[in-house]
C-alpha atoms as a PDB file:
ATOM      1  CA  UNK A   1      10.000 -45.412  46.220  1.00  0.00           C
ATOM      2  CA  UNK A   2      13.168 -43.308  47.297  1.00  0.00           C
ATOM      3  CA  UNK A   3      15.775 -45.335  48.496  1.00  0.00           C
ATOM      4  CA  UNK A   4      18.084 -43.678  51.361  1.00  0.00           C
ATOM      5  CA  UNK A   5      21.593 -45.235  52.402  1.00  0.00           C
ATOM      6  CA  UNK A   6      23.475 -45.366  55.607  1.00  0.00           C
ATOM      7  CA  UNK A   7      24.664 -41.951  55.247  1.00  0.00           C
ATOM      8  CA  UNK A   8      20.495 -40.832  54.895  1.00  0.00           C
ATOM      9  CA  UNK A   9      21.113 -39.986  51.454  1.00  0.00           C
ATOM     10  CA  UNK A  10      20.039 -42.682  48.975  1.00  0.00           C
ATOM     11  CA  UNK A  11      20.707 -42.166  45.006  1.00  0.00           C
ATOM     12  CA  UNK A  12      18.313 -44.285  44.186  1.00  0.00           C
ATOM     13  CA  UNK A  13      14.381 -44.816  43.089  1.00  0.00           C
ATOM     14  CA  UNK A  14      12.887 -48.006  42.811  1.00  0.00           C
ATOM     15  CA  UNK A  15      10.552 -48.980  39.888  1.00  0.00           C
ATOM     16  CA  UNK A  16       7.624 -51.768  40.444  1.00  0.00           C
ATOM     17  CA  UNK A  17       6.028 -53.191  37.412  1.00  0.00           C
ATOM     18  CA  UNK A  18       1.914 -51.948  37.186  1.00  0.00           C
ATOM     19  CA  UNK A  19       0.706 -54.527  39.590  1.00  0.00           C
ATOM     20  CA  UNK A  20       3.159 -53.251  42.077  1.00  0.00           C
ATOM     21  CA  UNK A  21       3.928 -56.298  43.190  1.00  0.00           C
ATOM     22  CA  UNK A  22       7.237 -56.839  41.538  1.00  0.00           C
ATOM     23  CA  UNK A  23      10.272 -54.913  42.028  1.00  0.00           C
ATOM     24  CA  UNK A  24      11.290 -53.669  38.038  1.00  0.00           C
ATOM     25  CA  UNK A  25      14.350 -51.744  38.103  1.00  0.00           C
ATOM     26  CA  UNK A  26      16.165 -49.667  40.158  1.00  0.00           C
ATOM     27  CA  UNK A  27      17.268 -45.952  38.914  1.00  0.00           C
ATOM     28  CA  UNK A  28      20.068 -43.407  39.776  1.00  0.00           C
ATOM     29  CA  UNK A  29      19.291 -40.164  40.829  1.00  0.00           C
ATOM     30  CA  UNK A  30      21.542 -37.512  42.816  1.00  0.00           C
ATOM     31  CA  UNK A  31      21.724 -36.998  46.531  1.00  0.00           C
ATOM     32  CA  UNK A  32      18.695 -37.188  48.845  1.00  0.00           C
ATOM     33  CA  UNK A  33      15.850 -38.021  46.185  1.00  0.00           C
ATOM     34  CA  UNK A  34      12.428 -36.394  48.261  1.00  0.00           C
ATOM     35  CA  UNK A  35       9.634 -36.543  45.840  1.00  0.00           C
ATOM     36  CA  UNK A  36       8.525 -37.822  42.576  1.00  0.00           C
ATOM     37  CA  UNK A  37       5.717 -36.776  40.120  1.00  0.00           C
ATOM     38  CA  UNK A  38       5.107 -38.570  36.258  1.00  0.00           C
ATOM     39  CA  UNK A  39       4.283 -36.406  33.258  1.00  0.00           C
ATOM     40  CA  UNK A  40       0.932 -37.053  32.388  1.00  0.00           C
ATOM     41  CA  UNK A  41      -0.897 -38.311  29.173  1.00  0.00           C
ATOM     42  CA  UNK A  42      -1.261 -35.248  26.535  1.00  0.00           C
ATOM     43  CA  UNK A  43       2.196 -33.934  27.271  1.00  0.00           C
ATOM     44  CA  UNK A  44       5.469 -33.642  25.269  1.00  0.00           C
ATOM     45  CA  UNK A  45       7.004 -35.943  27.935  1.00  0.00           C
ATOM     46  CA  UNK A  46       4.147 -38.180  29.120  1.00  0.00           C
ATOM     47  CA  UNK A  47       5.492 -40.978  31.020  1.00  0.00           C
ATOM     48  CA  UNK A  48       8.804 -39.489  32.148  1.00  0.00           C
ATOM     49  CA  UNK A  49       8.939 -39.168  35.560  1.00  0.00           C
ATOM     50  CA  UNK A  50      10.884 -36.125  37.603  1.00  0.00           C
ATOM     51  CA  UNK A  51      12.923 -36.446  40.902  1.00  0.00           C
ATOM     52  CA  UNK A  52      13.773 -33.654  43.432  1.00  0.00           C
ATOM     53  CA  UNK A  53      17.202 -34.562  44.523  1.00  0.00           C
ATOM     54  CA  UNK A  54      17.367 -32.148  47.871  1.00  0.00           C
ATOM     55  CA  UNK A  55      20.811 -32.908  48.837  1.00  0.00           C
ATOM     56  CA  UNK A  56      21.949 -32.992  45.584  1.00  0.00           C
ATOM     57  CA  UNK A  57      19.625 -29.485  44.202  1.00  0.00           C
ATOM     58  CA  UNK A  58      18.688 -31.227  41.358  1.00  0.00           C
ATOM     59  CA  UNK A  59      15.416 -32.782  39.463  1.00  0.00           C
ATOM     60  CA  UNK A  60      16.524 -36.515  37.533  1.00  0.00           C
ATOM     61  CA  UNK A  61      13.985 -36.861  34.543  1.00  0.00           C
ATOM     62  CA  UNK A  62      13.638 -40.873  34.422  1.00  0.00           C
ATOM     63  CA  UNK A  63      12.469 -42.050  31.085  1.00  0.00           C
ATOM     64  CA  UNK A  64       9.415 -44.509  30.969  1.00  0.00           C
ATOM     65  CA  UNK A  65      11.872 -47.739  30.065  1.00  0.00           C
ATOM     66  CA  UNK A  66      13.645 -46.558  33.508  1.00  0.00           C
ATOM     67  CA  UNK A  67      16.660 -44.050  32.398  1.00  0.00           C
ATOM     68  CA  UNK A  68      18.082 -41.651  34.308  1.00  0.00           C
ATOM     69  CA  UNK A  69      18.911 -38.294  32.015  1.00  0.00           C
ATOM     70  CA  UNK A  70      21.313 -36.084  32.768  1.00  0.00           C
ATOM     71  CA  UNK A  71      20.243 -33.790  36.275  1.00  0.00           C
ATOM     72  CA  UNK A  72      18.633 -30.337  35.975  1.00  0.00           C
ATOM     73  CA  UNK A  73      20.013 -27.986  38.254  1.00  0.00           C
ATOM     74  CA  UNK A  74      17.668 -25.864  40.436  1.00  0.00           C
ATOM     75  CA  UNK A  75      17.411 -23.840  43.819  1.00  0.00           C
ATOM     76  CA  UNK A  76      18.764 -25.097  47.043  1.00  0.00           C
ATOM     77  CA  UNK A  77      16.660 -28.023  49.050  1.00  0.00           C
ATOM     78  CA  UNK A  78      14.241 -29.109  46.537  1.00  0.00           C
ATOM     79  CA  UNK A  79      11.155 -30.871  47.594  1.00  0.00           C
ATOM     80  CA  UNK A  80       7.405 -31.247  46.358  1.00  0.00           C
ATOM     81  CA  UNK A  81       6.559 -31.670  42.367  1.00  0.00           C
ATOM     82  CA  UNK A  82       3.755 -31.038  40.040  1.00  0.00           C
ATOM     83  CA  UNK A  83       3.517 -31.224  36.553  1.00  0.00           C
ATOM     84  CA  UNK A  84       1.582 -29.020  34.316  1.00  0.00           C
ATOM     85  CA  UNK A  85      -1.509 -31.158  32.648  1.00  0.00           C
ATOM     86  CA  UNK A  86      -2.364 -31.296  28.431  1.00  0.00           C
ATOM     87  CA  UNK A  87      -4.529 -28.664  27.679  1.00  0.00           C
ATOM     88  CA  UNK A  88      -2.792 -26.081  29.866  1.00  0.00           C
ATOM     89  CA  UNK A  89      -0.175 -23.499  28.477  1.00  0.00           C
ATOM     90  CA  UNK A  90       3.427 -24.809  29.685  1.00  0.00           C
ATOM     91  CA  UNK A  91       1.922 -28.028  29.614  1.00  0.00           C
ATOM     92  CA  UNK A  92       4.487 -31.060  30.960  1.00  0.00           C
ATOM     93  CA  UNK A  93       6.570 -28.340  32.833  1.00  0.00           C
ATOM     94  CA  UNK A  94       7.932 -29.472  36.062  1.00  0.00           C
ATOM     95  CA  UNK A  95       7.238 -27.373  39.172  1.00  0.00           C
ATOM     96  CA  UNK A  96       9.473 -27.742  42.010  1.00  0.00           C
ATOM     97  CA  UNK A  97       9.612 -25.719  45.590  1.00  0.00           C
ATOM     98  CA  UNK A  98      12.817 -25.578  46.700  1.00  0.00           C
ATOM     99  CA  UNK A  99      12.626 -24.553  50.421  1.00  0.00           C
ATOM    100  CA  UNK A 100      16.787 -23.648  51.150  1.00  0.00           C
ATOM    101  CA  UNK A 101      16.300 -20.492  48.080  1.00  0.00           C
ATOM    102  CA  UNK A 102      12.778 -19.333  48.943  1.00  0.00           C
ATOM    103  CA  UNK A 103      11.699 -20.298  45.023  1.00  0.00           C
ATOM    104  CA  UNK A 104       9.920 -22.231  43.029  1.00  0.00           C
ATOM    105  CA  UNK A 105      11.965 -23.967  39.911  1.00  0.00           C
ATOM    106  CA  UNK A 106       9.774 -24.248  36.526  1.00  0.00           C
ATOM    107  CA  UNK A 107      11.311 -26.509  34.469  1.00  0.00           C
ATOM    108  CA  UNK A 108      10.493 -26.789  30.886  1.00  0.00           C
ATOM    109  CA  UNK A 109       9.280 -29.749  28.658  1.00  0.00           C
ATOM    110  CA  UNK A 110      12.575 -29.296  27.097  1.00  0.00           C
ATOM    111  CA  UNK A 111      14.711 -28.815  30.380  1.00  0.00           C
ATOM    112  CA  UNK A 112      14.929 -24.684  30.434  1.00  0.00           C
ATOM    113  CA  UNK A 113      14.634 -23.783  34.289  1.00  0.00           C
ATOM    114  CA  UNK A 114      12.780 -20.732  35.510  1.00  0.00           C
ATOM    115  CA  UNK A 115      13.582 -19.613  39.053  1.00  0.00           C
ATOM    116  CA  UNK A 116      10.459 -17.773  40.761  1.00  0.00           C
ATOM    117  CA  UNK A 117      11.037 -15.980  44.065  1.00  0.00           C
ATOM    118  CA  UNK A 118       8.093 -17.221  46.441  1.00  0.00           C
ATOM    119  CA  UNK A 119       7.514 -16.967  50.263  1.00  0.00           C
ATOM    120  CA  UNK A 120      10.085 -18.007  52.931  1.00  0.00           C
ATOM    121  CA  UNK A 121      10.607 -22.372  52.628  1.00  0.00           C
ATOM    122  CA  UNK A 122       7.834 -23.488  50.310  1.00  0.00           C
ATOM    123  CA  UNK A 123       7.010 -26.334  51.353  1.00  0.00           C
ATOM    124  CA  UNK A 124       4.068 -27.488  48.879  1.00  0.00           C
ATOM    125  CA  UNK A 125       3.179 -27.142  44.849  1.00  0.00           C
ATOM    126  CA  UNK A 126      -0.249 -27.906  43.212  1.00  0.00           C
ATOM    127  CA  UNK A 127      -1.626 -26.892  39.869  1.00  0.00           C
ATOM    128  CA  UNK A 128      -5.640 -26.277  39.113  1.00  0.00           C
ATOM    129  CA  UNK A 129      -6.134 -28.520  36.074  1.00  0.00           C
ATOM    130  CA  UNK A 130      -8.256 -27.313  32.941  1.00  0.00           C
ATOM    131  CA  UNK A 131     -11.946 -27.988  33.578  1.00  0.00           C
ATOM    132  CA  UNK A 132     -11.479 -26.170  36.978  1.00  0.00           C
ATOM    133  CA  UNK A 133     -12.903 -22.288  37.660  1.00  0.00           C
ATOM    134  CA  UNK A 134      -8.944 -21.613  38.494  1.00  0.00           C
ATOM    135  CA  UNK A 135      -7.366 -23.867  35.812  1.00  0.00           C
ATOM    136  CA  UNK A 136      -3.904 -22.992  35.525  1.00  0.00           C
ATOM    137  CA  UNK A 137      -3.175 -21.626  39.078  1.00  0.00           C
ATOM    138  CA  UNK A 138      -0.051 -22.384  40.565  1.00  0.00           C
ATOM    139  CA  UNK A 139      -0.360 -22.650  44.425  1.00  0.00           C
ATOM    140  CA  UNK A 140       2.972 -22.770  46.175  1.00  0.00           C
ATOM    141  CA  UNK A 141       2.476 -23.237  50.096  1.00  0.00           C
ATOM    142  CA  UNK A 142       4.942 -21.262  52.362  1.00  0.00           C
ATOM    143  CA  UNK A 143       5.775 -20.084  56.185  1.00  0.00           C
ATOM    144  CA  UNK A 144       5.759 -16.471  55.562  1.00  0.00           C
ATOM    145  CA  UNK A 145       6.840 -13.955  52.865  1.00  0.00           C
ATOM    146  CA  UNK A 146       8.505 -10.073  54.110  1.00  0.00           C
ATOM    147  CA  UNK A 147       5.145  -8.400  55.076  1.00  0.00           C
ATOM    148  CA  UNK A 148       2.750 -10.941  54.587  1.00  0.00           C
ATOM    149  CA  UNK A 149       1.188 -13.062  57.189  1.00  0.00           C
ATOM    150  CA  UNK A 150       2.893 -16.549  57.878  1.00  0.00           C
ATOM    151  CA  UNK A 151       1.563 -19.157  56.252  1.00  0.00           C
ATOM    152  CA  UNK A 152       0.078 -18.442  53.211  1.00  0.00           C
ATOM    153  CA  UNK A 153      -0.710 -19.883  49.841  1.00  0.00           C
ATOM    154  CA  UNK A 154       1.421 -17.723  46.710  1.00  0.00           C
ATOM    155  CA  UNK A 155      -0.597 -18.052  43.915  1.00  0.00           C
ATOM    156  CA  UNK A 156       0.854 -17.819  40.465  1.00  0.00           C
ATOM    157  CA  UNK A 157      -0.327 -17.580  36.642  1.00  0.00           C
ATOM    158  CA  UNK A 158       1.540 -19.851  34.265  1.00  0.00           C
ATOM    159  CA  UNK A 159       4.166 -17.024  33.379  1.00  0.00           C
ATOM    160  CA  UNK A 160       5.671 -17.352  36.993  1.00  0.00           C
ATOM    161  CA  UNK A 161       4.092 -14.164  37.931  1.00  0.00           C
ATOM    162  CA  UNK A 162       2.465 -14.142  41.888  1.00  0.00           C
ATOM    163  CA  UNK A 163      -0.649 -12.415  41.641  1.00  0.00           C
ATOM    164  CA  UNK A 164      -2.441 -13.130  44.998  1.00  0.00           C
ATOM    165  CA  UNK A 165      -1.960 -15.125  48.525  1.00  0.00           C
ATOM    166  CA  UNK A 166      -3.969 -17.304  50.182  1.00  0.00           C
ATOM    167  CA  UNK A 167      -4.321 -17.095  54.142  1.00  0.00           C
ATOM    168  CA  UNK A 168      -3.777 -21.126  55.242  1.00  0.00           C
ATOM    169  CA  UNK A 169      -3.092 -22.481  58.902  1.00  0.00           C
ATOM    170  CA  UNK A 170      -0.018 -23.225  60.725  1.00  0.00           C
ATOM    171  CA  UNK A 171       2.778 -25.035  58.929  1.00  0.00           C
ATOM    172  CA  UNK A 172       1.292 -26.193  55.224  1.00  0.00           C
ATOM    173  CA  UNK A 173       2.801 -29.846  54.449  1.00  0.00           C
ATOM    174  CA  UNK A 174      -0.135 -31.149  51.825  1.00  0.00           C
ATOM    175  CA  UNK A 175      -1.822 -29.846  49.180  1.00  0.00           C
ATOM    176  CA  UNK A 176      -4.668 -31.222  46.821  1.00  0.00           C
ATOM    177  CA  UNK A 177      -7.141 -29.153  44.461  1.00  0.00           C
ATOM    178  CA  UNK A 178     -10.690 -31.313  43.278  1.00  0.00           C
ATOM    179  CA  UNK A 179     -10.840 -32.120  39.475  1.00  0.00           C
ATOM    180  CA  UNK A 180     -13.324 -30.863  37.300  1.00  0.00           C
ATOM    181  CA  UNK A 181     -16.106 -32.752  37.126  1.00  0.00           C
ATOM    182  CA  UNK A 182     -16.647 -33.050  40.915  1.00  0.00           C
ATOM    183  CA  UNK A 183     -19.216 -31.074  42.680  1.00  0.00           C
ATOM    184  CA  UNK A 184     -16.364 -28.948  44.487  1.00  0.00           C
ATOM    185  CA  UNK A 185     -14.071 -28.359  41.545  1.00  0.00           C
ATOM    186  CA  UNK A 186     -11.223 -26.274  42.067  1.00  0.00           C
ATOM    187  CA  UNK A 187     -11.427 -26.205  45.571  1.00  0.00           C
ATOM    188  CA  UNK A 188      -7.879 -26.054  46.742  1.00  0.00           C
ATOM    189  CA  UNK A 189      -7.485 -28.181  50.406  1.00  0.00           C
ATOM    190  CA  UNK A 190      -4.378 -27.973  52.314  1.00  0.00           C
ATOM    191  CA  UNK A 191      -3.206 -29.857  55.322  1.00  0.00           C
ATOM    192  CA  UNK A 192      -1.527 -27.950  58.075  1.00  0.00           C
ATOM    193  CA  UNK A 193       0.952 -29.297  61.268  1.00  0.00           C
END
């Protein structure tokens, strides 16, 4: 939970213990704390969790025992995080839209940024997990890039490289791709305004 304060922007994020009925701890972040993801099991930082600090352009890593580290810088207004799976290149990388730079931050497991140039204020980040036909795929969601239609899907290999775009509707604010196993695996679904 991102905790805001009278000015709007909290520095804050509150920890609950598993049950999520009990309040745990409460961690310091930067300015404006938007989104959070948690490194997944398999990766060189399973268990830390990352939060985009869009006042503050920032991601805090928050160790599992509830530790803020010290703030990675990245572009202007970040917003929505994913996290590379295990069995993926680049695994436990942090990716991070930030919408006031028109780019997407890729932040190593060991904290080296990446800027990517993407479409005009990306707005959403999802990753195709292994198992799935497009494992690996980055899909940033955007309102436009110079010459493309608005709205559109950038999609990425795990270099940073765009090599495609994806048509979506008006105004992408959601994204989720199915996991393998499921009968419509790797099917990307976005939710538009």
């Amino acid at each position: 939970t991102t905790n805001f304060g009278a000015s709007g922007l909290g520095s804050t994020v509150s920890l609950s213990n598993a049950a999520g009925d009990k309040l745990t701890m409460v961690a310091t972040t930067d300015k404006g704390p938007y989104d959070v993801a948690v490194a997944p099991t398999g990766t060189p930082n399973a268990g830390t969790a990352y939060v985009s600090n869009r006042a503050g352009s920032s991601v805090t890593p928050i160790t599992p025992n509830g530790q803020g580290e010290e703030e990675v810088s990245v572009g202007n207004e970040p917003g929505d995080i994913a996290i590379v799976p295990a069995r993926l290149p680049r695994a436990g990388s942090v990716l991070v839209t930030d919408s006031g730079s028109a780019t997407l931050s890729i932040i190593s497991a060991t904290g080296t940024v990446q800027t990517v140039s993407v479409g005009k204020d990306p707005t959403i980040v999802a990753i195709a997990a292994p198992g799935t036909p497009n494992a690996g795929r980055i899909y940033v969601g955007h309102t436009g890039n110079p010459g493309d239609p608005a709205d559109t899907l950038d999609v990425l290999n795990l270099s940073g490289a765009i090599i495609g775009h994806i048509p979506v509707g008006h105004g992408p604010v959601a994204i989720a791709i199915a996991p393998p196993g499921t009968p419509a695996a790797g099917t990307i679904y976005v939710a538009n305004e």
